[in-house]
C-alpha atoms as a PDB file:
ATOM      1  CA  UNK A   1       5.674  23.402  13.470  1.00  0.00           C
ATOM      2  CA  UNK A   2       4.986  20.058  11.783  1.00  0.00           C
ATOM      3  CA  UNK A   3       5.272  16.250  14.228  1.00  0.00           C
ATOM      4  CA  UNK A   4       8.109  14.486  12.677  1.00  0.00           C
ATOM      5  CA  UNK A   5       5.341  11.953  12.116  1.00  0.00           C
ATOM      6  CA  UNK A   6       3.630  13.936   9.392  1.00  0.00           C
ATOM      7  CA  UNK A   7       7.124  14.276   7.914  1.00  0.00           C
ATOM      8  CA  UNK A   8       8.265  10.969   7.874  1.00  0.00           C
ATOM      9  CA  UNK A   9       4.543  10.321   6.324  1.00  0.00           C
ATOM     10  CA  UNK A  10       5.107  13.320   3.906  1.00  0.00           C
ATOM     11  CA  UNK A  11       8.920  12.263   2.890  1.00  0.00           C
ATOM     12  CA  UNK A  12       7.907   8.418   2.101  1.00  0.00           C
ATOM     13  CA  UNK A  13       4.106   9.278   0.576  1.00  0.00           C
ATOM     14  CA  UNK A  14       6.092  11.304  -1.760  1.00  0.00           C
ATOM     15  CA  UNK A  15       8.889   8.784  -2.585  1.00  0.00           C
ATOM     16  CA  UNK A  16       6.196   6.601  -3.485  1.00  0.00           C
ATOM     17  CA  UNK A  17       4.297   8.808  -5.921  1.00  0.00           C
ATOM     18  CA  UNK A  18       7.318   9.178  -7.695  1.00  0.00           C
ATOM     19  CA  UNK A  19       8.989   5.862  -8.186  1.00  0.00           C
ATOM     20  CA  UNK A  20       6.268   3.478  -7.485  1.00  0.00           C
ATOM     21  CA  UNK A  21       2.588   4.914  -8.745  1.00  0.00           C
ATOM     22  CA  UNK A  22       2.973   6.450 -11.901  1.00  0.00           C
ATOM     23  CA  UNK A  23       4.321   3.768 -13.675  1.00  0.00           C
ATOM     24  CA  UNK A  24       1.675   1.509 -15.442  1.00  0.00           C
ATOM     25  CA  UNK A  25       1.743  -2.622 -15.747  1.00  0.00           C
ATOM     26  CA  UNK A  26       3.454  -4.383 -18.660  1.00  0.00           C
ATOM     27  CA  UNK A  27       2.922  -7.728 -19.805  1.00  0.00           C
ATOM     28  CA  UNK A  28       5.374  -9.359 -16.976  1.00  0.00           C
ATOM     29  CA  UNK A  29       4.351  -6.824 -13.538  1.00  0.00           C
ATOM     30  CA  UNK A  30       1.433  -5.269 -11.884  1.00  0.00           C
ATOM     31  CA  UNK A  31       1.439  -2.458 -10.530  1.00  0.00           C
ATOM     32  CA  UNK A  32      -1.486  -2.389  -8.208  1.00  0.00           C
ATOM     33  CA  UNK A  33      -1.377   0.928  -7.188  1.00  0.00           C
ATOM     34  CA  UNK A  34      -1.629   2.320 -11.315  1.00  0.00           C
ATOM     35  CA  UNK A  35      -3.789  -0.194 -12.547  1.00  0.00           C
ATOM     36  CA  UNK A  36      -6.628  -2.574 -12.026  1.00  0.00           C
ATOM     37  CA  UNK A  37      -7.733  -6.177 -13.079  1.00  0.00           C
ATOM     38  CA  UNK A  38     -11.154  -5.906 -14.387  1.00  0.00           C
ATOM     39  CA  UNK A  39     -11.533  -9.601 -13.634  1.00  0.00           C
ATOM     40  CA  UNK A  40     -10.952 -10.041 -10.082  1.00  0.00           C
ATOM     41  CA  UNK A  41     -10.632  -5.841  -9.213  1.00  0.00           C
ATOM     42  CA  UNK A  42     -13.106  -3.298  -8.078  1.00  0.00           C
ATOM     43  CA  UNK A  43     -13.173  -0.148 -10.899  1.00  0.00           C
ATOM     44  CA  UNK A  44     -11.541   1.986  -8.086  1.00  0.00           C
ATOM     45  CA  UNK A  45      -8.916  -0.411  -6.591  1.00  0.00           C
ATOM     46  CA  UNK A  46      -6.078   1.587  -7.104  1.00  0.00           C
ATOM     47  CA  UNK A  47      -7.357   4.291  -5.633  1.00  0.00           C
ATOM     48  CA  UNK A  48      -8.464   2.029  -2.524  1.00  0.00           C
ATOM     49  CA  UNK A  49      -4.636   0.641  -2.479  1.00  0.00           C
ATOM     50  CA  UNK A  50      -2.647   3.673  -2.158  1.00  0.00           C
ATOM     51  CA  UNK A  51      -5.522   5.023   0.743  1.00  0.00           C
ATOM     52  CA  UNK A  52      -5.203   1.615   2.331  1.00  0.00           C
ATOM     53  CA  UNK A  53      -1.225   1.856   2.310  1.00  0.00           C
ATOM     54  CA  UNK A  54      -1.418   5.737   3.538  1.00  0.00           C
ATOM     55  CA  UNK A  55      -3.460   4.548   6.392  1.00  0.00           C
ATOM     56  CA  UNK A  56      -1.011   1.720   7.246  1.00  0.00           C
ATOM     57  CA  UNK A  57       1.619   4.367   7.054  1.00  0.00           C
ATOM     58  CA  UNK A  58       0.002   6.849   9.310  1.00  0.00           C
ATOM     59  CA  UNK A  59      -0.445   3.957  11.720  1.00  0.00           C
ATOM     60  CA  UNK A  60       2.924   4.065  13.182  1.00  0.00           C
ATOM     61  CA  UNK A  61       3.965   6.284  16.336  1.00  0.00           C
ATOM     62  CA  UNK A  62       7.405   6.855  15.767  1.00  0.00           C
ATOM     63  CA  UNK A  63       9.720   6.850  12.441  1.00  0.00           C
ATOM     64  CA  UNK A  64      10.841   2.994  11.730  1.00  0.00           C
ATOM     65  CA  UNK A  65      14.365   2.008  11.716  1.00  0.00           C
ATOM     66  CA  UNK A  66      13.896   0.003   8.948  1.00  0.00           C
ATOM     67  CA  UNK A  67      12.377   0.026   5.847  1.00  0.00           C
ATOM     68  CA  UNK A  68      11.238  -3.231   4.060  1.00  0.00           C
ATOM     69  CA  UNK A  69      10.892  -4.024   1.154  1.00  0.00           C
ATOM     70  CA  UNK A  70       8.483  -6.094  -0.645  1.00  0.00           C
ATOM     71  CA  UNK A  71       9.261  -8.198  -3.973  1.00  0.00           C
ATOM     72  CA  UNK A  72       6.204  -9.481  -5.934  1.00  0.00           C
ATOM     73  CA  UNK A  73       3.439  -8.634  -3.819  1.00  0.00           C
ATOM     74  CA  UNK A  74       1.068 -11.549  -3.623  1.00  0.00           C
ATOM     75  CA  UNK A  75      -2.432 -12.210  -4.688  1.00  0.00           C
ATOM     76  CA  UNK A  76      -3.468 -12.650  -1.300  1.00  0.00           C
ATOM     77  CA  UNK A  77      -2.805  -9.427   0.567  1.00  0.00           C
ATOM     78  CA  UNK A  78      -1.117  -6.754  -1.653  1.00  0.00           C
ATOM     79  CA  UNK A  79      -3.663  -6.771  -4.611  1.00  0.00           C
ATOM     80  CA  UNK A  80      -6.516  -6.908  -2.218  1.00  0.00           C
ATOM     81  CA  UNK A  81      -5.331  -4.275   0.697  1.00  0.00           C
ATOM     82  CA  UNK A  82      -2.603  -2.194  -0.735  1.00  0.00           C
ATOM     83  CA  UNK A  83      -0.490  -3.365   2.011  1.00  0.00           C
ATOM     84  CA  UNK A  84       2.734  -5.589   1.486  1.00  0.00           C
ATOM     85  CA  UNK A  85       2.828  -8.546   3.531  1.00  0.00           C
ATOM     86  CA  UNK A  86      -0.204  -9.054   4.910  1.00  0.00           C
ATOM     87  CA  UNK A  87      -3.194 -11.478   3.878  1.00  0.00           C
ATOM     88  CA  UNK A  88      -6.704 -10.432   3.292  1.00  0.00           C
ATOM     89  CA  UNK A  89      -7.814 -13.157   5.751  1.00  0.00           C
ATOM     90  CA  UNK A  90      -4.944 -10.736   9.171  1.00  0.00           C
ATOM     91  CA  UNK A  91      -6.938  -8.170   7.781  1.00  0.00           C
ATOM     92  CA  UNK A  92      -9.927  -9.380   8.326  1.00  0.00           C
ATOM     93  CA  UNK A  93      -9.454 -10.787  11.625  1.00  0.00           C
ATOM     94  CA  UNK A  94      -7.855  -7.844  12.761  1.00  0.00           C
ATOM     95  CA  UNK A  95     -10.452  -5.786  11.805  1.00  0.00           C
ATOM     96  CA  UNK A  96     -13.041  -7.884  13.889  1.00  0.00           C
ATOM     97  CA  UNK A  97     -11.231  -7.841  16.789  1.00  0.00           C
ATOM     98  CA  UNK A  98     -11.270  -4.123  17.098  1.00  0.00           C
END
């Protein structure tokens, strides 16, 4: 039998691949997760995003309460990481200390 984990990761990693990641950028929105910026973007960014995000997903021990939200990811965190609300420079810093 499947960990209610895996199916919390399953039900939202699904969600996402239908209302979030197939839907390209226009001339007003990114979508970070469809598309890259040749200009500030590595050719497989996308792809880095949505492993990035699964990761931060998978991270969690038990099934959240809440769910939030992000609107207009920024510059900082999102388009680098994948990962709403956090800054490339947490990242970093959390990644040294472990």
């Amino acid at each position: 039998m499947r960990r209610t984990k895996d199916l919390m990761i399953d039900e939202l990693w699904s969600l996402l691949e239908e209302k979030v990641f197939p839907f390209s950028s226009t001339e007003t929105l990114f979508n970070q997760y469809k598309d890259q910026n040749v200009r500030f973007g590595r050719p497989n960014a996308p792809e880095i995003r949505k492993e990035n995000l699964r990761n931060y997903i998978k991270s969690f021990n038990t099934r959240p309460k809440f769910l939030v939200v992000g609107e207009a990811p920024g510059p900082w965190g999102c388009r680098f990481s994948g990962c709403l609300l956090q800054a490339k420079l947490s990242l970093s810093m959390a990644n040294s200390n472990s």
